[in-house]
C-alpha atoms as a PDB file:
ATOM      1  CA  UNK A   1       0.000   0.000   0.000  1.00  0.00           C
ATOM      2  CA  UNK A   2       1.145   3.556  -1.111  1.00  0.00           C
ATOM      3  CA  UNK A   3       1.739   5.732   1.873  1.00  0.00           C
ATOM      4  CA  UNK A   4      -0.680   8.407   0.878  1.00  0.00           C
ATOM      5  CA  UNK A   5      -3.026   6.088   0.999  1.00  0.00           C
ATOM      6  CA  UNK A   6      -2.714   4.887   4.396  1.00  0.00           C
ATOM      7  CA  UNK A   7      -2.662   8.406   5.680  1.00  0.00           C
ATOM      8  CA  UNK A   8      -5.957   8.722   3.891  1.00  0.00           C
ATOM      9  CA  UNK A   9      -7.462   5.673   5.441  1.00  0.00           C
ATOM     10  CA  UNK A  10      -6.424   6.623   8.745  1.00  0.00           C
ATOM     11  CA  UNK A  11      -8.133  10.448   8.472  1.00  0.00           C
ATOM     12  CA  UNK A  12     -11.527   8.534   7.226  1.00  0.00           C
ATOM     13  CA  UNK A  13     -11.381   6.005   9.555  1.00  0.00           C
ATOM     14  CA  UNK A  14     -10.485   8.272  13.002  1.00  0.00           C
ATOM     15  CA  UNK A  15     -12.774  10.951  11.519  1.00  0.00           C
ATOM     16  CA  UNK A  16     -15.990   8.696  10.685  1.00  0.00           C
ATOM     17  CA  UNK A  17     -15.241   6.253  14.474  1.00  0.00           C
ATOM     18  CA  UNK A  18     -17.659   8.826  16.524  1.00  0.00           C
ATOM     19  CA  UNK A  19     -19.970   8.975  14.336  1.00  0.00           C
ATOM     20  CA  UNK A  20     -19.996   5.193  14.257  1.00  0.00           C
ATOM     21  CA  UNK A  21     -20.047   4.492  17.966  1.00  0.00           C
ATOM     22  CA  UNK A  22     -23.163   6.482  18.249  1.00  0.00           C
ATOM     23  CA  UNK A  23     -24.521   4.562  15.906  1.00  0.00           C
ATOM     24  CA  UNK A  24     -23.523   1.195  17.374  1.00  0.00           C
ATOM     25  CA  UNK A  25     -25.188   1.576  20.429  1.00  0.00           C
ATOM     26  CA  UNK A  26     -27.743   4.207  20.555  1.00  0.00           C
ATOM     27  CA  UNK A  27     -30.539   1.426  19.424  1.00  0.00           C
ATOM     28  CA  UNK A  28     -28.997  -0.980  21.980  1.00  0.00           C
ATOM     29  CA  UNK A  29     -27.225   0.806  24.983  1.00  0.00           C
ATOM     30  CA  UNK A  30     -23.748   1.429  24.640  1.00  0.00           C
ATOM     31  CA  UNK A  31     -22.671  -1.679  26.523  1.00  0.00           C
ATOM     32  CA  UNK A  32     -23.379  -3.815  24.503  1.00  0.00           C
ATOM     33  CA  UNK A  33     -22.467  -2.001  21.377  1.00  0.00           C
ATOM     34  CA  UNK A  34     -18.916  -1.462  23.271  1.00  0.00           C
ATOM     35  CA  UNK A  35     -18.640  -4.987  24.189  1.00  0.00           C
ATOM     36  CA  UNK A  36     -19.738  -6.297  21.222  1.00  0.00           C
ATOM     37  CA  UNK A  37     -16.858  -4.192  19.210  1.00  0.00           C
ATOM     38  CA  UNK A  38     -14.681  -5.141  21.573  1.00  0.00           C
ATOM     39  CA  UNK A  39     -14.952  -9.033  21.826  1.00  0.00           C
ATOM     40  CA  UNK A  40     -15.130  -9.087  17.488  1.00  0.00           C
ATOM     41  CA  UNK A  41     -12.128  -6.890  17.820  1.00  0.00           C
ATOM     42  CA  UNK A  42      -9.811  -9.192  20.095  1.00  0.00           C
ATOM     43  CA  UNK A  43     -10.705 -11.944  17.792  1.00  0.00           C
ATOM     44  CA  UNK A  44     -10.154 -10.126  14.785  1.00  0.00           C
ATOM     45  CA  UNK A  45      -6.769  -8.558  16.100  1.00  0.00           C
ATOM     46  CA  UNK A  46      -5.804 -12.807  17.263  1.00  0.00           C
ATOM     47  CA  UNK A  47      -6.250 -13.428  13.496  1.00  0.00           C
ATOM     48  CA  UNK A  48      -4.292 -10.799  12.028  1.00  0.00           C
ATOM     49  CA  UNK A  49      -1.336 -11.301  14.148  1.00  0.00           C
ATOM     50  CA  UNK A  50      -1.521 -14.945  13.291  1.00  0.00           C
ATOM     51  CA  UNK A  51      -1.462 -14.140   9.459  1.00  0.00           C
ATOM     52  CA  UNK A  52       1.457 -11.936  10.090  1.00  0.00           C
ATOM     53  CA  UNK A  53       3.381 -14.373  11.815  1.00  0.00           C
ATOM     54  CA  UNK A  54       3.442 -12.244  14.870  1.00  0.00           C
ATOM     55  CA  UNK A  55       3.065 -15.034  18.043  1.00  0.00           C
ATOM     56  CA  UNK A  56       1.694 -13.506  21.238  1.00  0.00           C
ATOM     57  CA  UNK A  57       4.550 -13.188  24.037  1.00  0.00           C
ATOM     58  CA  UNK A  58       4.337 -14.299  27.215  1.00  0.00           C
ATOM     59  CA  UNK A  59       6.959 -13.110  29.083  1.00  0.00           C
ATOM     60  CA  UNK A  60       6.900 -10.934  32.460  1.00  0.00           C
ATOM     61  CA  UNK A  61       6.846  -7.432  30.521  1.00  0.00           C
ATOM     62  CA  UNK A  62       4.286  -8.584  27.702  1.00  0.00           C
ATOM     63  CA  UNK A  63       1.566  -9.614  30.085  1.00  0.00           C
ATOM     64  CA  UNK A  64       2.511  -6.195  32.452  1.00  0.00           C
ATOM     65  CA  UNK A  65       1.994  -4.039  29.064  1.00  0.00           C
ATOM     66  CA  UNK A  66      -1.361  -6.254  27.656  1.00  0.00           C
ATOM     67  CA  UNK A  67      -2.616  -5.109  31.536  1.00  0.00           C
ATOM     68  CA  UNK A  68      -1.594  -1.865  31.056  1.00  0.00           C
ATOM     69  CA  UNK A  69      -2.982  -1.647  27.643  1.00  0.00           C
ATOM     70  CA  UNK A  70      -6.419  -3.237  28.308  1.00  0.00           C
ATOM     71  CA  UNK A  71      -6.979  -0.991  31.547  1.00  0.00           C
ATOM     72  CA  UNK A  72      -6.428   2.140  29.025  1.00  0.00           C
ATOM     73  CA  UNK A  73      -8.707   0.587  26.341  1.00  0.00           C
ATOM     74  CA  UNK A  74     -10.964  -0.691  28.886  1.00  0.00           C
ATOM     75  CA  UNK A  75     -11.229   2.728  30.717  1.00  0.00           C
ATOM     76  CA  UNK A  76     -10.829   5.030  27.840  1.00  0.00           C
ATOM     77  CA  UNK A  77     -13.442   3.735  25.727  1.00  0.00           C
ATOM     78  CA  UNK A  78     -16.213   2.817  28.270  1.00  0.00           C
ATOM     79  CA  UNK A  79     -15.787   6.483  29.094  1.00  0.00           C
ATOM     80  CA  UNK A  80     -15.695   7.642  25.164  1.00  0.00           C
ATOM     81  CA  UNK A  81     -19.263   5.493  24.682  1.00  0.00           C
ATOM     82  CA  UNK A  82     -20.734   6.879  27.973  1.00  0.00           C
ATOM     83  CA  UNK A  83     -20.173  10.889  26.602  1.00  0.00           C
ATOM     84  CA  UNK A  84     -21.125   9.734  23.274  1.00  0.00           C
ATOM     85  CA  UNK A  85     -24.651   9.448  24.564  1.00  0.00           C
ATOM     86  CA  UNK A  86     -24.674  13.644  25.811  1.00  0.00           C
ATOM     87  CA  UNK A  87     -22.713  15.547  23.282  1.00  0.00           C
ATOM     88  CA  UNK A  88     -22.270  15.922  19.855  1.00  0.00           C
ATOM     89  CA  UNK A  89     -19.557  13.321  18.007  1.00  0.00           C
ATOM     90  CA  UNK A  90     -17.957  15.959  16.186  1.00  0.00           C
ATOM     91  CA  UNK A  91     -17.058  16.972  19.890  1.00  0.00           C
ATOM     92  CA  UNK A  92     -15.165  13.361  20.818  1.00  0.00           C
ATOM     93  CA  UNK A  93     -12.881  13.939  18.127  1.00  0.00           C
ATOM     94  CA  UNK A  94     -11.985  17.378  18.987  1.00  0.00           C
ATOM     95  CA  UNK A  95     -11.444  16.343  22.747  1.00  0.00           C
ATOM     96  CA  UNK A  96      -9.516  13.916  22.166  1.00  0.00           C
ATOM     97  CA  UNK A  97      -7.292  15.734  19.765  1.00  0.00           C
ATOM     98  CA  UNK A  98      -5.889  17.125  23.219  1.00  0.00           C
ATOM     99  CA  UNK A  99      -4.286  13.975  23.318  1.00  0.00           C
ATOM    100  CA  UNK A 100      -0.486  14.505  23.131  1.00  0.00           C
ATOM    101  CA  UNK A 101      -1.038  17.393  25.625  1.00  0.00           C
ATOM    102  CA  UNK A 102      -2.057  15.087  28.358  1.00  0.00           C
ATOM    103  CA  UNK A 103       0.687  12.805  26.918  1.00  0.00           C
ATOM    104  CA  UNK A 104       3.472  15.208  27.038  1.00  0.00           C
ATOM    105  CA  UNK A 105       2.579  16.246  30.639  1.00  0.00           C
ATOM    106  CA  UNK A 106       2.168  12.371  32.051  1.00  0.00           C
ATOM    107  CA  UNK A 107       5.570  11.860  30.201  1.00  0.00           C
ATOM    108  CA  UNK A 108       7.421  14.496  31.960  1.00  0.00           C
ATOM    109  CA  UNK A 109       5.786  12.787  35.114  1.00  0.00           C
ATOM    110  CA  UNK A 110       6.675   9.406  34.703  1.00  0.00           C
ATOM    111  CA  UNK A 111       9.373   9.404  32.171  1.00  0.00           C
ATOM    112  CA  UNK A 112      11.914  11.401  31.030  1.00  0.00           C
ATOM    113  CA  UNK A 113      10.276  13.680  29.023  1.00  0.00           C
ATOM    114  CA  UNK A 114      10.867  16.386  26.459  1.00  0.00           C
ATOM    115  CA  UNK A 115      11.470  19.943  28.096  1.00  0.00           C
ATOM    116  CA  UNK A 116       7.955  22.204  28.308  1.00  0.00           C
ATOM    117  CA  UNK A 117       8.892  24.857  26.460  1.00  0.00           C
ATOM    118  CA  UNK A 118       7.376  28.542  26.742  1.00  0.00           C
ATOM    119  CA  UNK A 119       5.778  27.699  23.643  1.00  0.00           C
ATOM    120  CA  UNK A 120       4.330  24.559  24.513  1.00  0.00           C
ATOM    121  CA  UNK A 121       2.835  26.065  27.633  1.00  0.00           C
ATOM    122  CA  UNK A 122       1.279  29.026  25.267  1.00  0.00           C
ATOM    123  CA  UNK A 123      -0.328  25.711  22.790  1.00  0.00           C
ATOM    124  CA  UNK A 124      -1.330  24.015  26.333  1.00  0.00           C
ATOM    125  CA  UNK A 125      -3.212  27.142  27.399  1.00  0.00           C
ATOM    126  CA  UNK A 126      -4.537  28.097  24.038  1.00  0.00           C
ATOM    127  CA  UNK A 127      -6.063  23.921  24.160  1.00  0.00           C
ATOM    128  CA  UNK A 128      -7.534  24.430  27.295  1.00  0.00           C
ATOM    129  CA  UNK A 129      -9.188  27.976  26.392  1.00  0.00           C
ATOM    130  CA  UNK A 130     -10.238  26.140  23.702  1.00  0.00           C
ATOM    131  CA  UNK A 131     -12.234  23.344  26.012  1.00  0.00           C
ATOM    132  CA  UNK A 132     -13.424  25.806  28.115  1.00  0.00           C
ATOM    133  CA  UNK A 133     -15.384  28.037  25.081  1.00  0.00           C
ATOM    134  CA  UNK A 134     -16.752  24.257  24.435  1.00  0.00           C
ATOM    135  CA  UNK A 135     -17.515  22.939  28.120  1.00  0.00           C
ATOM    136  CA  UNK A 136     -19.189  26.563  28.180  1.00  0.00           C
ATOM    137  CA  UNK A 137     -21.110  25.627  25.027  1.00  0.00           C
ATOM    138  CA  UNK A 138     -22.263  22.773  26.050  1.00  0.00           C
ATOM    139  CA  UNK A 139     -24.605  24.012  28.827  1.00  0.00           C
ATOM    140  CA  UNK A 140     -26.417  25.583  25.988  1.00  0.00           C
ATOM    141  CA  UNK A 141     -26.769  22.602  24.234  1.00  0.00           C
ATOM    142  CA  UNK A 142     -28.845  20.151  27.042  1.00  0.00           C
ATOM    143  CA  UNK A 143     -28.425  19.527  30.681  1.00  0.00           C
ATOM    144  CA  UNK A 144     -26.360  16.971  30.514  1.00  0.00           C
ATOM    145  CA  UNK A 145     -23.769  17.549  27.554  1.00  0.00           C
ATOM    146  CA  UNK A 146     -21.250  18.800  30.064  1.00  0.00           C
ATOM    147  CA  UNK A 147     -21.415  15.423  31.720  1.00  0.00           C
ATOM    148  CA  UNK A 148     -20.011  14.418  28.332  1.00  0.00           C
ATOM    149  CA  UNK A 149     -17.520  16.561  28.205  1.00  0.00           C
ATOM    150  CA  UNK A 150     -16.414  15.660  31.695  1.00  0.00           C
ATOM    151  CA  UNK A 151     -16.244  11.690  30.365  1.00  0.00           C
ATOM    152  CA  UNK A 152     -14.221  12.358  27.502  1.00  0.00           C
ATOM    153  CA  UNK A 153     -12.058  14.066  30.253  1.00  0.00           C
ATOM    154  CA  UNK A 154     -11.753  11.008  31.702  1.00  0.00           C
ATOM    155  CA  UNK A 155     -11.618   9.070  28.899  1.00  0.00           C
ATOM    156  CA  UNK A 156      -8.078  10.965  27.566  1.00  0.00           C
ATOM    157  CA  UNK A 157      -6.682  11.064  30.935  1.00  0.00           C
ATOM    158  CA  UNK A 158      -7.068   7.044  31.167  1.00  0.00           C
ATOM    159  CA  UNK A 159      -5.519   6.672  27.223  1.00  0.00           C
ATOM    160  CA  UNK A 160      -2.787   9.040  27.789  1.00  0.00           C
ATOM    161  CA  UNK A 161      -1.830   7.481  31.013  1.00  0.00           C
ATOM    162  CA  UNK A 162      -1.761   3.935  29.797  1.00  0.00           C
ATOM    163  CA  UNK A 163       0.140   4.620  26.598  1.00  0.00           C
ATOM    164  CA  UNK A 164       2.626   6.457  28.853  1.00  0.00           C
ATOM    165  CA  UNK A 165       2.772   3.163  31.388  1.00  0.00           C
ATOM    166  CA  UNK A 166       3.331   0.789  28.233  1.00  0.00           C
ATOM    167  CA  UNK A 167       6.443   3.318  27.020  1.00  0.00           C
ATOM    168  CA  UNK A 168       7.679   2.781  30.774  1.00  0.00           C
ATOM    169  CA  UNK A 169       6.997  -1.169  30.452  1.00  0.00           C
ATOM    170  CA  UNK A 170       9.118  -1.207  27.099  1.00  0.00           C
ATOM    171  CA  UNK A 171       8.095  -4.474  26.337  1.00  0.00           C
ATOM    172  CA  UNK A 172       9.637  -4.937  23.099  1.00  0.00           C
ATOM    173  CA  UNK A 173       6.335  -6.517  21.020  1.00  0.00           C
ATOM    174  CA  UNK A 174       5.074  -5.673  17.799  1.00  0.00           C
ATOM    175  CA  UNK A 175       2.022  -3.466  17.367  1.00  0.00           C
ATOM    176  CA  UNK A 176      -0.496  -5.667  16.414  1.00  0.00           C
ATOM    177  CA  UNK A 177       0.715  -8.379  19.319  1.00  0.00           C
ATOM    178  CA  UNK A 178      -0.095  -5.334  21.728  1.00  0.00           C
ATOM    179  CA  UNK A 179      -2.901  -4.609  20.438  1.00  0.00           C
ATOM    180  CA  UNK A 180      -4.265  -8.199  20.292  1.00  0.00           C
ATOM    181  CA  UNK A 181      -2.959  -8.938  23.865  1.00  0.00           C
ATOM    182  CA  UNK A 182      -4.458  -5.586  25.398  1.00  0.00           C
ATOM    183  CA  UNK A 183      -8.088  -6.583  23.437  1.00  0.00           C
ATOM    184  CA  UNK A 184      -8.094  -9.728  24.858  1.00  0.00           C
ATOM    185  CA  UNK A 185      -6.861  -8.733  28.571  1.00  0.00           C
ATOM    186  CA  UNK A 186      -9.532  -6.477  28.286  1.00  0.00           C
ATOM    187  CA  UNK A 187     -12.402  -8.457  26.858  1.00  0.00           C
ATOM    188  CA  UNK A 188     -13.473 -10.143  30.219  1.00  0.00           C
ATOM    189  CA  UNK A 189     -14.079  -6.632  31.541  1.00  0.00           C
ATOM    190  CA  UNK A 190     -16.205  -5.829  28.810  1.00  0.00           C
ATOM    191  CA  UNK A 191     -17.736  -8.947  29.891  1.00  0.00           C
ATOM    192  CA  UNK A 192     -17.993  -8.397  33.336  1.00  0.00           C
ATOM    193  CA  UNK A 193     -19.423  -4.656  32.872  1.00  0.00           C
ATOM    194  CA  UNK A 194     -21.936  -6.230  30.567  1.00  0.00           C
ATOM    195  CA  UNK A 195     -23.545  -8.932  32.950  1.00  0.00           C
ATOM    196  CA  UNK A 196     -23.029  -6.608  35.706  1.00  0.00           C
ATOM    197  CA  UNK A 197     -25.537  -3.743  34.493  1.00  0.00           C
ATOM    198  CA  UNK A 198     -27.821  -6.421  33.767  1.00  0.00           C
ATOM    199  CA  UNK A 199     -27.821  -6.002  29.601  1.00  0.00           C
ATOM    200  CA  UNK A 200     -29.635  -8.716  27.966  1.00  0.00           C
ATOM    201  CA  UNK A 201     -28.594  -9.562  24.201  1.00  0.00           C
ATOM    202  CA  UNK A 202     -30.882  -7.554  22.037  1.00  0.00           C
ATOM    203  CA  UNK A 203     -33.941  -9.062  20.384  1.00  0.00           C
ATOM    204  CA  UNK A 204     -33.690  -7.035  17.134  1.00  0.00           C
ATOM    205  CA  UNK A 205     -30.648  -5.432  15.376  1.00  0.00           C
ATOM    206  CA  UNK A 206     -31.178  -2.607  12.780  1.00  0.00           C
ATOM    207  CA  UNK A 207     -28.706  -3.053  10.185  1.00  0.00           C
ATOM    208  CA  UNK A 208     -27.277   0.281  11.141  1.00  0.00           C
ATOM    209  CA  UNK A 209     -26.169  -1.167  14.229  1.00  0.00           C
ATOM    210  CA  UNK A 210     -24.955  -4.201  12.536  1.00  0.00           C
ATOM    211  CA  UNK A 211     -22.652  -2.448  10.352  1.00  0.00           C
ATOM    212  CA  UNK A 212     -21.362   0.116  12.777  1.00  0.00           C
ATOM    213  CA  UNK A 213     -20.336  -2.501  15.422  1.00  0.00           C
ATOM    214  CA  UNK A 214     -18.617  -4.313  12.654  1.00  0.00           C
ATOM    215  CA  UNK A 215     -17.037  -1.479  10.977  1.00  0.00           C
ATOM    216  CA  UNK A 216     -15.872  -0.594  14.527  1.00  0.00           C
ATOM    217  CA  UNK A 217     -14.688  -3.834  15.558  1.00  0.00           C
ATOM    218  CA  UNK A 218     -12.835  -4.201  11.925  1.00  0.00           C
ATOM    219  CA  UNK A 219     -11.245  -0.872  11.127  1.00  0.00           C
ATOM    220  CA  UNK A 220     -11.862   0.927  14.163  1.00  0.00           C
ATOM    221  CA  UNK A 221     -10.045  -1.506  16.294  1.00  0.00           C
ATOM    222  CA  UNK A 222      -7.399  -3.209  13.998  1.00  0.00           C
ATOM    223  CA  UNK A 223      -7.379  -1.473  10.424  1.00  0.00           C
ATOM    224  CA  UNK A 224      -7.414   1.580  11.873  1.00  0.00           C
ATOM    225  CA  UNK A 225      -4.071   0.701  14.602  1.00  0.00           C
ATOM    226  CA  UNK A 226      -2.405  -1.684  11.684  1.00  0.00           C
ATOM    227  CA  UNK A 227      -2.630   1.642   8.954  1.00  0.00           C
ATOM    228  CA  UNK A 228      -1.422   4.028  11.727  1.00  0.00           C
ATOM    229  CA  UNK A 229       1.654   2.295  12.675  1.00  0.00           C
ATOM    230  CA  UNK A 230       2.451   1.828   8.706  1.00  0.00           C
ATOM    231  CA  UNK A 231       1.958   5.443   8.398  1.00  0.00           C
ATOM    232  CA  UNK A 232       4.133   6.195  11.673  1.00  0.00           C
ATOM    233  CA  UNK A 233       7.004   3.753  10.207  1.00  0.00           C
ATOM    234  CA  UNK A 234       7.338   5.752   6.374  1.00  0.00           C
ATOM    235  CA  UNK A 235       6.746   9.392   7.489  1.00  0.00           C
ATOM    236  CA  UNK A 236       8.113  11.793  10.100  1.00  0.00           C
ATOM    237  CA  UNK A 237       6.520  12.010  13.125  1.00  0.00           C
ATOM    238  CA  UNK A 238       5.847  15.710  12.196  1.00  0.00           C
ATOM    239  CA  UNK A 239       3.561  14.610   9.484  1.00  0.00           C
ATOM    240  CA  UNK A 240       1.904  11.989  11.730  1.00  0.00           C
ATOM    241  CA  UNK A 241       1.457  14.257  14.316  1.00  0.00           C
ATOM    242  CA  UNK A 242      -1.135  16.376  11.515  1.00  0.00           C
ATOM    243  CA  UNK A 243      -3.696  13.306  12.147  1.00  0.00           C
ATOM    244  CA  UNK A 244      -4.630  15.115  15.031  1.00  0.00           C
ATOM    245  CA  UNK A 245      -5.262  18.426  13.692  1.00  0.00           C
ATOM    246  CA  UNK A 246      -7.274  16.885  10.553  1.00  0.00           C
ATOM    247  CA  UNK A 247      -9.586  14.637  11.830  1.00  0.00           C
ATOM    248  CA  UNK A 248     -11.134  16.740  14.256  1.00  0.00           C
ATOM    249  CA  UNK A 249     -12.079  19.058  11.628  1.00  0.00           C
ATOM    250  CA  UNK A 250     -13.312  16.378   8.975  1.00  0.00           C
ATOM    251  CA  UNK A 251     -15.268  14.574  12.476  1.00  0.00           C
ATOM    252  CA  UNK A 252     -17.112  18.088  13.011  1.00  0.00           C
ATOM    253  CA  UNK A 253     -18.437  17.621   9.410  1.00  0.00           C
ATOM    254  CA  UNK A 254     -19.264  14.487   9.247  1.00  0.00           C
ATOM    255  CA  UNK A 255     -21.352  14.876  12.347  1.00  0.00           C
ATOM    256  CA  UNK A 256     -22.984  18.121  11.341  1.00  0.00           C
ATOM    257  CA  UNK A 257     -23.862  16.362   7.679  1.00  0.00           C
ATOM    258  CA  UNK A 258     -24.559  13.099   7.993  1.00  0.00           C
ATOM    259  CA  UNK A 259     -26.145  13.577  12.327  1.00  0.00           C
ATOM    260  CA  UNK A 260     -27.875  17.213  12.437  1.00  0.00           C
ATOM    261  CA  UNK A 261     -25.022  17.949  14.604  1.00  0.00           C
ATOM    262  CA  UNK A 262     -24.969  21.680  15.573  1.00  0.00           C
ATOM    263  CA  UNK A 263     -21.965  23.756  14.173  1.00  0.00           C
ATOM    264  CA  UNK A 264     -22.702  26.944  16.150  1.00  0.00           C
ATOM    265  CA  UNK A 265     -19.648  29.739  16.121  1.00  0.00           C
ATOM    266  CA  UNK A 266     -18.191  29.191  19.624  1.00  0.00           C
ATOM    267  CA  UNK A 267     -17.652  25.702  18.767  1.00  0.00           C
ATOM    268  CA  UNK A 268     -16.372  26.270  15.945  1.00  0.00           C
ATOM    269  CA  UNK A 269     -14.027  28.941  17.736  1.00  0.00           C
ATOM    270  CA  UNK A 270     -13.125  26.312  20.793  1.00  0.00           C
ATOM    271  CA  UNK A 271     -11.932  23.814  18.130  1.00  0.00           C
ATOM    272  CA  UNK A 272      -9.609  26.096  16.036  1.00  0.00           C
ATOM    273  CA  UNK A 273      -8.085  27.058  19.608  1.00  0.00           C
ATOM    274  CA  UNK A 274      -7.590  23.417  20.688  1.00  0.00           C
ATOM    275  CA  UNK A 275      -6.415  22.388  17.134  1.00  0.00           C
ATOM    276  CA  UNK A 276      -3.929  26.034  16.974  1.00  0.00           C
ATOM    277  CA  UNK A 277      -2.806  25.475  20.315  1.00  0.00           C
ATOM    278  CA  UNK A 278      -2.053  21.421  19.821  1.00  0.00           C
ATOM    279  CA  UNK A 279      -0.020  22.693  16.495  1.00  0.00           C
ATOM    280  CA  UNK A 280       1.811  24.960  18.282  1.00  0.00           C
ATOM    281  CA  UNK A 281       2.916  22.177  20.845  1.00  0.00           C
ATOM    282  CA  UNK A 282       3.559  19.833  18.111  1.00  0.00           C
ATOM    283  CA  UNK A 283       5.990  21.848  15.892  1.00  0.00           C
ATOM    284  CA  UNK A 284       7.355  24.039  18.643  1.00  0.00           C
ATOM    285  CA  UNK A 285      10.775  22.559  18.318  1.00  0.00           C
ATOM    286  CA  UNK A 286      10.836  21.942  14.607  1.00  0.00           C
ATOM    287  CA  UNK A 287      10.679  25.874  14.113  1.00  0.00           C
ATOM    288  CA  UNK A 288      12.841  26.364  17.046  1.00  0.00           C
ATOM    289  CA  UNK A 289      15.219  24.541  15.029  1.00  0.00           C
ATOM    290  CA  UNK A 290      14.729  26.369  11.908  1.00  0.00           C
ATOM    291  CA  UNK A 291      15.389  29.297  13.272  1.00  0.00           C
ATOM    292  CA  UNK A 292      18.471  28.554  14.750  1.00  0.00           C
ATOM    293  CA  UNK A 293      19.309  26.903  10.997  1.00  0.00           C
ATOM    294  CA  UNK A 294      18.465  30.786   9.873  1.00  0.00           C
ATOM    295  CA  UNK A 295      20.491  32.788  12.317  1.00  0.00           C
ATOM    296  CA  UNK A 296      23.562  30.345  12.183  1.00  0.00           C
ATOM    297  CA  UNK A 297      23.626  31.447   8.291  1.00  0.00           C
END
């Protein structure tokens, strides 16, 4: 596969996921969309690794990072589903575009991260002005949209925080094998949430449903991971990093077109401040270093 194509699938795919987990579950509670996504996923994920000839590991720090993994998959996407029900999906995307912020911080934390410079703090506090023109929004919106906001809060803090304890882990295994080990680690919790809150397997499925949960479980879960990490092994992380900054956008669209999703103008404004202030963290150093290029010359 080209590499411009990849990148291409990976924009439709993250931009069109929010959409689609409404979708999955709004007919059938989101627990059972969620779990459902998640069990065809792990399977799914078992299968590709297979055909790749990547074996699952079992050592000490593969089954530490799979934990690790499924508690942030587990966590972060429970929450995701939850919000999806209150706000907008053109909203998940945006939130979690804020992503690499959280990242960057936990990593300074935990690890030994890259300096915060003045600049990054300036594209930190132009991302959360950004949140705050859309937490304000959403009390306009319904009563309990800023509950949604608050879970995809929640739902970032849990993904950053478990990609930043499998960095730590450094357990040496091929994407896909962590990705199949965390969906399986993971897929008795789904269980477990499932039975707990009493869901019962639905009578009826639309074939909306039926084609969201698969398109979720299939591209959402491994296409989606499998193109990224192609993408992030061909291009400079510079160019991977614009992901982010896209697919919020194209996810706002695709929600106001295809959901009668509101666009109003202070959303619109509190995404171009979180998606300004995320590029100015991301390529802070890369002009930093052009500059210094232009004044050694």
């Amino acid at each position: 596969m080209s590499v411009p194509s990849a990148y291409i699938g990976v924009i439709i795919i993250w931009s069109t996921t929010p959409l689609a987990i409404l979708w999955s579950s709004e007919e059938v509670g989101f627990v059972f969309g969620l779990t459902s996504r998640m069990l065809i996923g792990a399977v799914l994920a078992l299968i590709v690794a297979a055909l790749l000839g990547s074996g699952m590991k079992w050592h000490r720090s593969a089954l530490i990072a799979y934990s690790a993994a499924a508690i942030g998959i587990f966590g972060g996407m429970i929450s995701v589903y939850w919000a999806a029900q209150f706000i907008p999906t053109g909203w998940i995307s945006v939130i979690f575009g804020l992503s690499p912020l959280f990242t960057a911080l936990m990593a300074g934390w935990w690890l030994e991260g890259e300096k915060i410079t003045r600049s990054k703090v300036l594209g930190m506090l132009m991302g959360i002005t950004g949140l705050a023109i859309i937490f304000g929004t959403s009390f306009t919106l319904h009563d309990q949209a800023a509950l949604g906001v608050v879970g995809m809060l929640v739902s970032v803090s849990i993904h950053c925080a478990s990609a930043v304890w499998i960095k730590r882990i450094d357990a040496d295994v091929p994407a896909i094998v962590m990705t199949s080990g965390g969906l399986l680690f993971a897929a008795p919790l789904f269980l477990m949430t499932w039975i707990l809150t009493g869901a019962e397997f639905p009578s009826e499925l639309s074939t909306r449903t039926v084609t969201a949960i698969g398109y979720l479980a299939l591209l959402g879960s491994v296409l989606g991971f499998a193109l990224y990490y192609y993408v992030l092994s061909k291009v400079e992380a510079t160019k991977v990093a614009l992901l982010t900054l896209v697919t919020p956008l194209c996810a706002l669209a695709i929600g106001h077109l295809f959901n009668n999703e509101p666009l109003t103008l202070n959303v619109v404004a509190g995404s171009l401040l979180i998606l300004s202030g995320l590029a100015l963290f991301e390529f802070s150093d890369m002009t930093g270093r052009i500059r210094a290029r232009i004044l050694r010359y």
